[in-house]
PDB file of N, CA and C in Angstrom:
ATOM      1  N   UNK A   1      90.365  99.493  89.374  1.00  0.00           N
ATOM      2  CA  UNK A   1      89.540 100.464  90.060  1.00  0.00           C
ATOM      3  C   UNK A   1      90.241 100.871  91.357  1.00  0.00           C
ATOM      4  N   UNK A   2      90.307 102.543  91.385  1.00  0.00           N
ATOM      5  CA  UNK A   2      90.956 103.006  92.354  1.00  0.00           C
ATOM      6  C   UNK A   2      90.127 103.253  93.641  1.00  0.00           C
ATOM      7  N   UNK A   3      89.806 103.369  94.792  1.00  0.00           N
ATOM      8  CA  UNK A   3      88.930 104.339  95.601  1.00  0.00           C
ATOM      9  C   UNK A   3      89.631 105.280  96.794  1.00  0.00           C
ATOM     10  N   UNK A   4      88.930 106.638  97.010  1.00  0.00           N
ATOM     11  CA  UNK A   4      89.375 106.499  98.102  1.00  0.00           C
ATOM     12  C   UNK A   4      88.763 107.898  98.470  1.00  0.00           C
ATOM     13  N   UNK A   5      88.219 108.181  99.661  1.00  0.00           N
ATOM     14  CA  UNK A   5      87.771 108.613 100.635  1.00  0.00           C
ATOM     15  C   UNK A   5      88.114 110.507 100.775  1.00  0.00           C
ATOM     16  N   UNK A   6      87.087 111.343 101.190  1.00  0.00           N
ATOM     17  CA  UNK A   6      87.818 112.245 101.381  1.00  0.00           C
ATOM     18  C   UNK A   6      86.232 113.345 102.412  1.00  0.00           C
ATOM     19  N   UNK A   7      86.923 113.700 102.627  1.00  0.00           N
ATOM     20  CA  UNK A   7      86.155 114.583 103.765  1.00  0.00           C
ATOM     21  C   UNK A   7      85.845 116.312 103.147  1.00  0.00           C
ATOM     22  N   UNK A   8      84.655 116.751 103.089  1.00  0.00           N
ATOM     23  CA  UNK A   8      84.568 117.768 102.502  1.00  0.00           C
ATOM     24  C   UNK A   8      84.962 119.162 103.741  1.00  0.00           C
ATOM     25  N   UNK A   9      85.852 119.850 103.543  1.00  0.00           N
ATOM     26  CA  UNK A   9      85.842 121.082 104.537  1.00  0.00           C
ATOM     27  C   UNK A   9      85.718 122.102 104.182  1.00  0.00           C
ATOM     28  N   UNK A  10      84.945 122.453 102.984  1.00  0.00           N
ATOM     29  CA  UNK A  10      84.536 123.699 102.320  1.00  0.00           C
ATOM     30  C   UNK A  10      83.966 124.093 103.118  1.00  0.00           C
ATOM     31  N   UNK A  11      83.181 124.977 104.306  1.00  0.00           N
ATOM     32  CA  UNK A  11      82.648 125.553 104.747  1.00  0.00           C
ATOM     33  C   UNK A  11      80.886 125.269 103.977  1.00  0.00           C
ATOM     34  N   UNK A  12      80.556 125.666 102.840  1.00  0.00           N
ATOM     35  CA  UNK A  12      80.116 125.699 101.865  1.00  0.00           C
ATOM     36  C   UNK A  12      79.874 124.686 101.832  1.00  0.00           C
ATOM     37  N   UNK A  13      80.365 123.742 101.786  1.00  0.00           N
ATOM     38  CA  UNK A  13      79.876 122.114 101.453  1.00  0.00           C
ATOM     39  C   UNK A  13      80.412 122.479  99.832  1.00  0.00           C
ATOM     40  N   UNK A  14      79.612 121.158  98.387  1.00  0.00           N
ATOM     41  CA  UNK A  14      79.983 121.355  97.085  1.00  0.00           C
ATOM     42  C   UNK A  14      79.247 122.427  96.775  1.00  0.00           C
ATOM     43  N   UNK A  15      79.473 123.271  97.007  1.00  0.00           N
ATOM     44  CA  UNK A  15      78.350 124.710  95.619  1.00  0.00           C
ATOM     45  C   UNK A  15      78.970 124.361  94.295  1.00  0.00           C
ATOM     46  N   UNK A  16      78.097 125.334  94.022  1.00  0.00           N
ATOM     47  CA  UNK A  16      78.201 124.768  92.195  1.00  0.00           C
ATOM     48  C   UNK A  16      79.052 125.295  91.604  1.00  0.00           C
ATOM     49  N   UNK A  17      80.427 126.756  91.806  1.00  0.00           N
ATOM     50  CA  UNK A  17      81.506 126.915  91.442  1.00  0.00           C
ATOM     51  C   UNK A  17      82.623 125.923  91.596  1.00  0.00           C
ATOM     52  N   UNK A  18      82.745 124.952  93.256  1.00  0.00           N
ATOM     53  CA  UNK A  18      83.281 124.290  93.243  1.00  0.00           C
ATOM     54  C   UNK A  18      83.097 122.632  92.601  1.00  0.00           C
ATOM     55  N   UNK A  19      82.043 122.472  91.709  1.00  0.00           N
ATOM     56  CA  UNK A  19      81.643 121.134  91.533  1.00  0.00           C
ATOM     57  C   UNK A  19      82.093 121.429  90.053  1.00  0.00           C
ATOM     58  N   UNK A  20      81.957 122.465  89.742  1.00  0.00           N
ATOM     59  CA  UNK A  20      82.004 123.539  88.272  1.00  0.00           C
ATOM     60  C   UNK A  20      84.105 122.831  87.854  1.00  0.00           C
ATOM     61  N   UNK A  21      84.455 123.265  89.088  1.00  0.00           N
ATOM     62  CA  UNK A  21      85.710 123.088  88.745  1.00  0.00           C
ATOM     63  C   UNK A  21      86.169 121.614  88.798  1.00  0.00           C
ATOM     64  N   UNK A  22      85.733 120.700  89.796  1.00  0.00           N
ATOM     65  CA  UNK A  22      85.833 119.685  89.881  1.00  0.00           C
ATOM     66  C   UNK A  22      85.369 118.960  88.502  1.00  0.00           C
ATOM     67  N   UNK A  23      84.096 118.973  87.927  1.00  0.00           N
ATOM     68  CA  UNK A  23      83.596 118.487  86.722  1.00  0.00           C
ATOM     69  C   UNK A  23      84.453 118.763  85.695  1.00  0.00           C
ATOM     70  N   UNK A  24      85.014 119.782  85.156  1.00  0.00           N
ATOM     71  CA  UNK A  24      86.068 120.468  84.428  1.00  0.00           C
ATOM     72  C   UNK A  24      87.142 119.556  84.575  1.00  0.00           C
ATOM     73  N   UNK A  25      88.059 119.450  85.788  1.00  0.00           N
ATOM     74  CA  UNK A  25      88.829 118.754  85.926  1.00  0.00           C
ATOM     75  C   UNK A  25      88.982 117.220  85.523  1.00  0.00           C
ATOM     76  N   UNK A  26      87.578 116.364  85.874  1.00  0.00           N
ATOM     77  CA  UNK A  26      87.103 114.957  85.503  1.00  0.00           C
ATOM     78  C   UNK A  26      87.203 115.060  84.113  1.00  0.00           C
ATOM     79  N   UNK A  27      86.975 115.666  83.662  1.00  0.00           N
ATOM     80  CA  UNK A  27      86.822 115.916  81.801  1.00  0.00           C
ATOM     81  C   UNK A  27      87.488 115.637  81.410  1.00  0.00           C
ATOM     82  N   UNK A  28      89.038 116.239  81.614  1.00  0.00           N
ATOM     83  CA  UNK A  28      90.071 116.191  81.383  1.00  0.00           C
ATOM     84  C   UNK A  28      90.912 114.648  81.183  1.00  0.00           C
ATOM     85  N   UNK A  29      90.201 114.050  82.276  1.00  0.00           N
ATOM     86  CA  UNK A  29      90.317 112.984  82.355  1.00  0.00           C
ATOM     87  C   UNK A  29      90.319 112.122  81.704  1.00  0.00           C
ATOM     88  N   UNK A  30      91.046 110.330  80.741  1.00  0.00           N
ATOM     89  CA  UNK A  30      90.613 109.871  80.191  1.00  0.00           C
ATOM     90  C   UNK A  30      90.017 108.651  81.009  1.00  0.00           C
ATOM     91  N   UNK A  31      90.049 108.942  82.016  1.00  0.00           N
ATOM     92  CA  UNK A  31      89.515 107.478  83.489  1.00  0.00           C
ATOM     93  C   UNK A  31      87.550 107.870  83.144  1.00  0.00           C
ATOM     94  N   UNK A  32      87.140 107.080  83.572  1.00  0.00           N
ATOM     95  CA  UNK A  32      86.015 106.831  84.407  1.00  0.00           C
ATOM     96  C   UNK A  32      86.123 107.410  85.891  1.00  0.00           C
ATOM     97  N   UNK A  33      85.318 108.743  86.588  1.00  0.00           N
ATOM     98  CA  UNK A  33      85.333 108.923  87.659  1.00  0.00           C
ATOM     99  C   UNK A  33      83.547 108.494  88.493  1.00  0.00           C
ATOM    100  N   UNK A  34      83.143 107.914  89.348  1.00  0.00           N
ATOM    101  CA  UNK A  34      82.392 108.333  89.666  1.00  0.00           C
ATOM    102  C   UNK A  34      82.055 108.669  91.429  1.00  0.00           C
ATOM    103  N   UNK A  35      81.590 109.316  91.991  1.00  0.00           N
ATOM    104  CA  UNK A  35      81.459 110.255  93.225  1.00  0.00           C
ATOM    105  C   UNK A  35      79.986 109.669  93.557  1.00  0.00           C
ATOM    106  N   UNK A  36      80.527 109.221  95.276  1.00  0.00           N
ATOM    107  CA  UNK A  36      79.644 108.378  95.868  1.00  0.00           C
ATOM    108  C   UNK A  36      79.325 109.025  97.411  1.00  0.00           C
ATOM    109  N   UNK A  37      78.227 109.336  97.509  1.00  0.00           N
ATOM    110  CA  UNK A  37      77.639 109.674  98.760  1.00  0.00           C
ATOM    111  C   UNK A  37      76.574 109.086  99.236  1.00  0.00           C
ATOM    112  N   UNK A  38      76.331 108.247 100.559  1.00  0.00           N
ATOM    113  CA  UNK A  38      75.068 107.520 101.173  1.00  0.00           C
ATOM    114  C   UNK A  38      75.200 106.976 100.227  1.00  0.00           C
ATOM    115  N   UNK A  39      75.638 105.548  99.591  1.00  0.00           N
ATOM    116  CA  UNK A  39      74.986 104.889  98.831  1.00  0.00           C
ATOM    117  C   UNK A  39      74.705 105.670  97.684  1.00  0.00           C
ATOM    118  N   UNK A  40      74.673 106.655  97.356  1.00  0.00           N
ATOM    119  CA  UNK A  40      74.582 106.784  96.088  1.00  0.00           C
ATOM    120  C   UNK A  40      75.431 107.360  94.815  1.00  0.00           C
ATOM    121  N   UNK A  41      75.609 106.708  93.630  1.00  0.00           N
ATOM    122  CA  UNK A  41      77.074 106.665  92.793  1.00  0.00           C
ATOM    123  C   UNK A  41      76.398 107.552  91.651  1.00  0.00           C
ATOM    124  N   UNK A  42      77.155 108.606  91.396  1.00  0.00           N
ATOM    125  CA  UNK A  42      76.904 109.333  90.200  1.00  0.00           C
ATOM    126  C   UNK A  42      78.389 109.718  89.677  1.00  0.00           C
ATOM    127  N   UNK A  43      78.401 109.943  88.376  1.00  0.00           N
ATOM    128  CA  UNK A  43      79.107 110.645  87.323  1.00  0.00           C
ATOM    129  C   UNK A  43      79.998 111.829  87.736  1.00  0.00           C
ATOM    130  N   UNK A  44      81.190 111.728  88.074  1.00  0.00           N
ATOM    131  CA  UNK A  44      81.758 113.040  88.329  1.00  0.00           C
ATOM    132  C   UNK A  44      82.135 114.089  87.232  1.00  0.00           C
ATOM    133  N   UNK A  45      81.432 113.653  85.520  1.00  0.00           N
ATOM    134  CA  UNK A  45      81.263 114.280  84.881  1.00  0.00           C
ATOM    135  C   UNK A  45      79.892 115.368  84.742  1.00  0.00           C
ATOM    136  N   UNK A  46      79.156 114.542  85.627  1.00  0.00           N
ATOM    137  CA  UNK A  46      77.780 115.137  85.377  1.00  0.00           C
ATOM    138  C   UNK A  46      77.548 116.634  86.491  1.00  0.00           C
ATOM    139  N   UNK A  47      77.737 117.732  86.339  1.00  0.00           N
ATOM    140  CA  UNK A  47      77.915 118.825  87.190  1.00  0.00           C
ATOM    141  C   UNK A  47      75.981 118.650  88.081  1.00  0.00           C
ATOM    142  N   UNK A  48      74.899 118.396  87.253  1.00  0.00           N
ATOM    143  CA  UNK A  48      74.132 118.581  87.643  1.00  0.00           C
ATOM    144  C   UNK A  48      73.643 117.346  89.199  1.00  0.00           C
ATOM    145  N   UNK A  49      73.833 116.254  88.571  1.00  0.00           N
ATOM    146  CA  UNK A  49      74.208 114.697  89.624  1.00  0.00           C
ATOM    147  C   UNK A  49      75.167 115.052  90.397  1.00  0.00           C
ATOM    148  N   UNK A  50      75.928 115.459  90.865  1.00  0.00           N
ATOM    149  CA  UNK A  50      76.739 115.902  91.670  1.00  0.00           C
ATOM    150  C   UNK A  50      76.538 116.733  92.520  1.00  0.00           C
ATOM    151  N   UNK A  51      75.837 118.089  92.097  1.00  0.00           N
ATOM    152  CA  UNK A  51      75.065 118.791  92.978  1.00  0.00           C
ATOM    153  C   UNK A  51      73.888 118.145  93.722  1.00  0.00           C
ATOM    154  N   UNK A  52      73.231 117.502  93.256  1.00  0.00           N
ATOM    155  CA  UNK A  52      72.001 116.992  93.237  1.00  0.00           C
ATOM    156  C   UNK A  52      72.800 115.970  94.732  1.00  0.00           C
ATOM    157  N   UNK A  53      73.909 115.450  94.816  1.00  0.00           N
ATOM    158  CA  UNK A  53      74.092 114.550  95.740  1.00  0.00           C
ATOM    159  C   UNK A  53      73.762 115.279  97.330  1.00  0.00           C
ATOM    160  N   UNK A  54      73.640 116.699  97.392  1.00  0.00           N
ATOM    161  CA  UNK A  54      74.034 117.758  98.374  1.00  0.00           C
ATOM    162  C   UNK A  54      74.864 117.472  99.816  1.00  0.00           C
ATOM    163  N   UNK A  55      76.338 117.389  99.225  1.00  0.00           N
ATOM    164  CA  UNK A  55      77.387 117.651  99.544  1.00  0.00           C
ATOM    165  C   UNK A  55      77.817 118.601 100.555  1.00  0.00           C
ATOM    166  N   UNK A  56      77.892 118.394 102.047  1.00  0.00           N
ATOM    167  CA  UNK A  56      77.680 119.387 103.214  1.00  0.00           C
ATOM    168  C   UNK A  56      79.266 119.435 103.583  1.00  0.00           C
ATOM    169  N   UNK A  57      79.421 120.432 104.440  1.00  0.00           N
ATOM    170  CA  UNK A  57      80.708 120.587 105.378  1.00  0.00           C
ATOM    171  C   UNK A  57      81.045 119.548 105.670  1.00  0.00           C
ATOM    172  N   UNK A  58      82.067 118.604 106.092  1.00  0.00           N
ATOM    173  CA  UNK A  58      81.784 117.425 106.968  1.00  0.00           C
ATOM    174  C   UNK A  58      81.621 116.297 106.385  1.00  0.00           C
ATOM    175  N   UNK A  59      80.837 116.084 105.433  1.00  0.00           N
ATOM    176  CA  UNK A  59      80.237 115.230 104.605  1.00  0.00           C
ATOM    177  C   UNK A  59      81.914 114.458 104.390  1.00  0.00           C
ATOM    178  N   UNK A  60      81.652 112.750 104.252  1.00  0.00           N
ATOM    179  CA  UNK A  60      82.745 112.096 103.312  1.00  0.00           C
ATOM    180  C   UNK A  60      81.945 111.451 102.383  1.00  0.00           C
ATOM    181  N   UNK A  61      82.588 111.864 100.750  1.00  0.00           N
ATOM    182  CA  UNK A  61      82.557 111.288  99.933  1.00  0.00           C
ATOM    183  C   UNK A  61      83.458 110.490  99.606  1.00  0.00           C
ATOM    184  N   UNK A  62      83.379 109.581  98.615  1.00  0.00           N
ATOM    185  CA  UNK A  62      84.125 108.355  97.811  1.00  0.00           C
ATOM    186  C   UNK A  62      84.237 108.727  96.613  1.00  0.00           C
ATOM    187  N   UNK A  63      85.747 108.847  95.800  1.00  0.00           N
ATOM    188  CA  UNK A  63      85.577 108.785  94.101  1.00  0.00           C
ATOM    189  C   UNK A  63      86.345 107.351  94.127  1.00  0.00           C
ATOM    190  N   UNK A  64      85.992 107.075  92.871  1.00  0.00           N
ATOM    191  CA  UNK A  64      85.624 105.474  92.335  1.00  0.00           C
ATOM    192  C   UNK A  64      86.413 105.981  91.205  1.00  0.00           C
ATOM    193  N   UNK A  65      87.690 105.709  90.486  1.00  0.00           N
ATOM    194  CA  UNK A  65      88.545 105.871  89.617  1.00  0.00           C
ATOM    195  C   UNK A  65      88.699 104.640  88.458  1.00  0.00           C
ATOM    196  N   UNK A  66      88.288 104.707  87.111  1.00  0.00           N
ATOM    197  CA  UNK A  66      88.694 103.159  86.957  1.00  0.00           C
ATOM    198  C   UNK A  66      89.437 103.470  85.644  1.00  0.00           C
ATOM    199  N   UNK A  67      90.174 102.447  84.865  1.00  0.00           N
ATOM    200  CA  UNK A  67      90.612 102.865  83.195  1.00  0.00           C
ATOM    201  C   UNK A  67      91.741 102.872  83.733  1.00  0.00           C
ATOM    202  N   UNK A  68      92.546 103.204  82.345  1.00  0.00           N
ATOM    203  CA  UNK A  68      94.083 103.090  82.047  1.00  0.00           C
ATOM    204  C   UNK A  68      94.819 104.196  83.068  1.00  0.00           C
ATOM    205  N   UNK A  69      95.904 103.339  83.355  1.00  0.00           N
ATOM    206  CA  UNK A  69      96.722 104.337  84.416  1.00  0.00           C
ATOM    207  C   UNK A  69      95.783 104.951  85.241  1.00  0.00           C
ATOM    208  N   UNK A  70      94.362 104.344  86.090  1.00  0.00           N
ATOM    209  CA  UNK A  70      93.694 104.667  87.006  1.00  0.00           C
ATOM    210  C   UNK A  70      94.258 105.311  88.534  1.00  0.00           C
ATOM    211  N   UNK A  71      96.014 104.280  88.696  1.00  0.00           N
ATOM    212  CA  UNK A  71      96.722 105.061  90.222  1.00  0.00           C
ATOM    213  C   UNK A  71      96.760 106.398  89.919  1.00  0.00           C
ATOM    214  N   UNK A  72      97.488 106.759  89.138  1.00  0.00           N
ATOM    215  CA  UNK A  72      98.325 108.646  88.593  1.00  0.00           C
ATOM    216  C   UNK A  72      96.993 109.510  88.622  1.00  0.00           C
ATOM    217  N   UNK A  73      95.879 109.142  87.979  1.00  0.00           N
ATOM    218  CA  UNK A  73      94.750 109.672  87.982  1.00  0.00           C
ATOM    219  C   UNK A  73      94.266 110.149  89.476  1.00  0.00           C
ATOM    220  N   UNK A  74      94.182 108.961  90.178  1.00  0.00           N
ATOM    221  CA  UNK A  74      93.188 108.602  91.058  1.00  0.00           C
ATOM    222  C   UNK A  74      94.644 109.542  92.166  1.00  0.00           C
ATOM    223  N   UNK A  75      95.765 109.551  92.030  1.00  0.00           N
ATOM    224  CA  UNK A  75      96.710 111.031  92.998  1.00  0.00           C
ATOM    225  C   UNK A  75      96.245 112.049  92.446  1.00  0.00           C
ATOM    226  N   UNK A  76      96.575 112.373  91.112  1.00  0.00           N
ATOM    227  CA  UNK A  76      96.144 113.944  90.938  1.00  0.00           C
ATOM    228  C   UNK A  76      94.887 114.237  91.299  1.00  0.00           C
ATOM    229  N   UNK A  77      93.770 113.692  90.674  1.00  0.00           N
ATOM    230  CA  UNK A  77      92.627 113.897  91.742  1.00  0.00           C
ATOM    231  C   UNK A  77      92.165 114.215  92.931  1.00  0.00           C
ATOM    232  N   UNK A  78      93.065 112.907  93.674  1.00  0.00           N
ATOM    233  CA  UNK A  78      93.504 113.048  95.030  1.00  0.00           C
ATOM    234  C   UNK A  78      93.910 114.528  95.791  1.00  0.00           C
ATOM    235  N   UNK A  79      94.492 114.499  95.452  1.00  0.00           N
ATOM    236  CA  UNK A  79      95.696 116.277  95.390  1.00  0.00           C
ATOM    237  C   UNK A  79      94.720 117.291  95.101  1.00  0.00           C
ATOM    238  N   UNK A  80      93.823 117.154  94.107  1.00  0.00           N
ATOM    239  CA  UNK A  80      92.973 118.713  93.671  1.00  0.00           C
ATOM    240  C   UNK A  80      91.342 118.127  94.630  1.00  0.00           C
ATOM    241  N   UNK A  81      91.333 117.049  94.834  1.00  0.00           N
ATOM    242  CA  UNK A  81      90.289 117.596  95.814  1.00  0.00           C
ATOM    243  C   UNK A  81      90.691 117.870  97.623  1.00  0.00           C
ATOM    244  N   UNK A  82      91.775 117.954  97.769  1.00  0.00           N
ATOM    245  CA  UNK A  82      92.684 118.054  98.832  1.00  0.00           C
ATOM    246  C   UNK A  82      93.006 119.845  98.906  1.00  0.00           C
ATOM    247  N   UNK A  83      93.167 120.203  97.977  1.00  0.00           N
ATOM    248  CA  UNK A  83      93.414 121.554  97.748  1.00  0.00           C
ATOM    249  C   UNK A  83      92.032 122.615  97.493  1.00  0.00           C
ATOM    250  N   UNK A  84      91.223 121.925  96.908  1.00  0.00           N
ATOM    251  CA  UNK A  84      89.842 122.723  96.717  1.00  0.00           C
ATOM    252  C   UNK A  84      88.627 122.612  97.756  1.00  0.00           C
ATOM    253  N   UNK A  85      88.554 121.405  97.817  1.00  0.00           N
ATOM    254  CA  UNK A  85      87.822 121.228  98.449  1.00  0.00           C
ATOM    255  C   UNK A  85      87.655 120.758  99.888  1.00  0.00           C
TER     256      UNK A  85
END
C-alpha cells in the first residue's frame, strides 16, 4: 500500500468533469485506489462517492494505492493529479 498526499488547487475544488476524468483514469487501473478526505475513505472508482466527499480549493486529500506494482501506479497517478487537479 502506497499513500500520499496532495493539495487540491482547482479553483473549482473536484467538479464533476474533473472527478469524471480522474474516475476514468482509476479504471484503467489494475490497483485498488481509494480517496480519503476528513476521515473519510471512498472508492476512486466510484464518480458519485467522490463527489459526495465535496472536495474544495485548498482541500488535501489522500489516495491510498494498493495491488501489484502499486509504486508505478501510485507515480502516474501522482503526476495526473498534479497536472489536473
Amino acid at each position: 500500500m502506497i499513500m500520499f498526499d496532495h493539495e487540491v488547487m482547482s479553483p473549482e475544488g473536484l467538479h464533476a468533469k474533473l472527478v469524471s476524468r480522474l474516475v476514468e483514469k482509476v479504471r484503467q487501473m489494475p490497483q485498488t485506489v481509494q480517496l480519503i478526505k476528513d476521515k473519510k475513505t471512498v472508492n476512486a472508482e466510484n464518480l458519485l462517492a467522490v463527489l459526495g466527499l465535496g472536495v474544495r480549493f485548498g482541500d488535501v486529500i489522500q489516495f491510498k494505492v494498493s495491488g501489484e506494482q502499486e509504486a508505478a501506479a501510485a507515480e502516474e497517478l501522482k503526476v495526473f493529479v498534479q497536472e489536473n487537479m
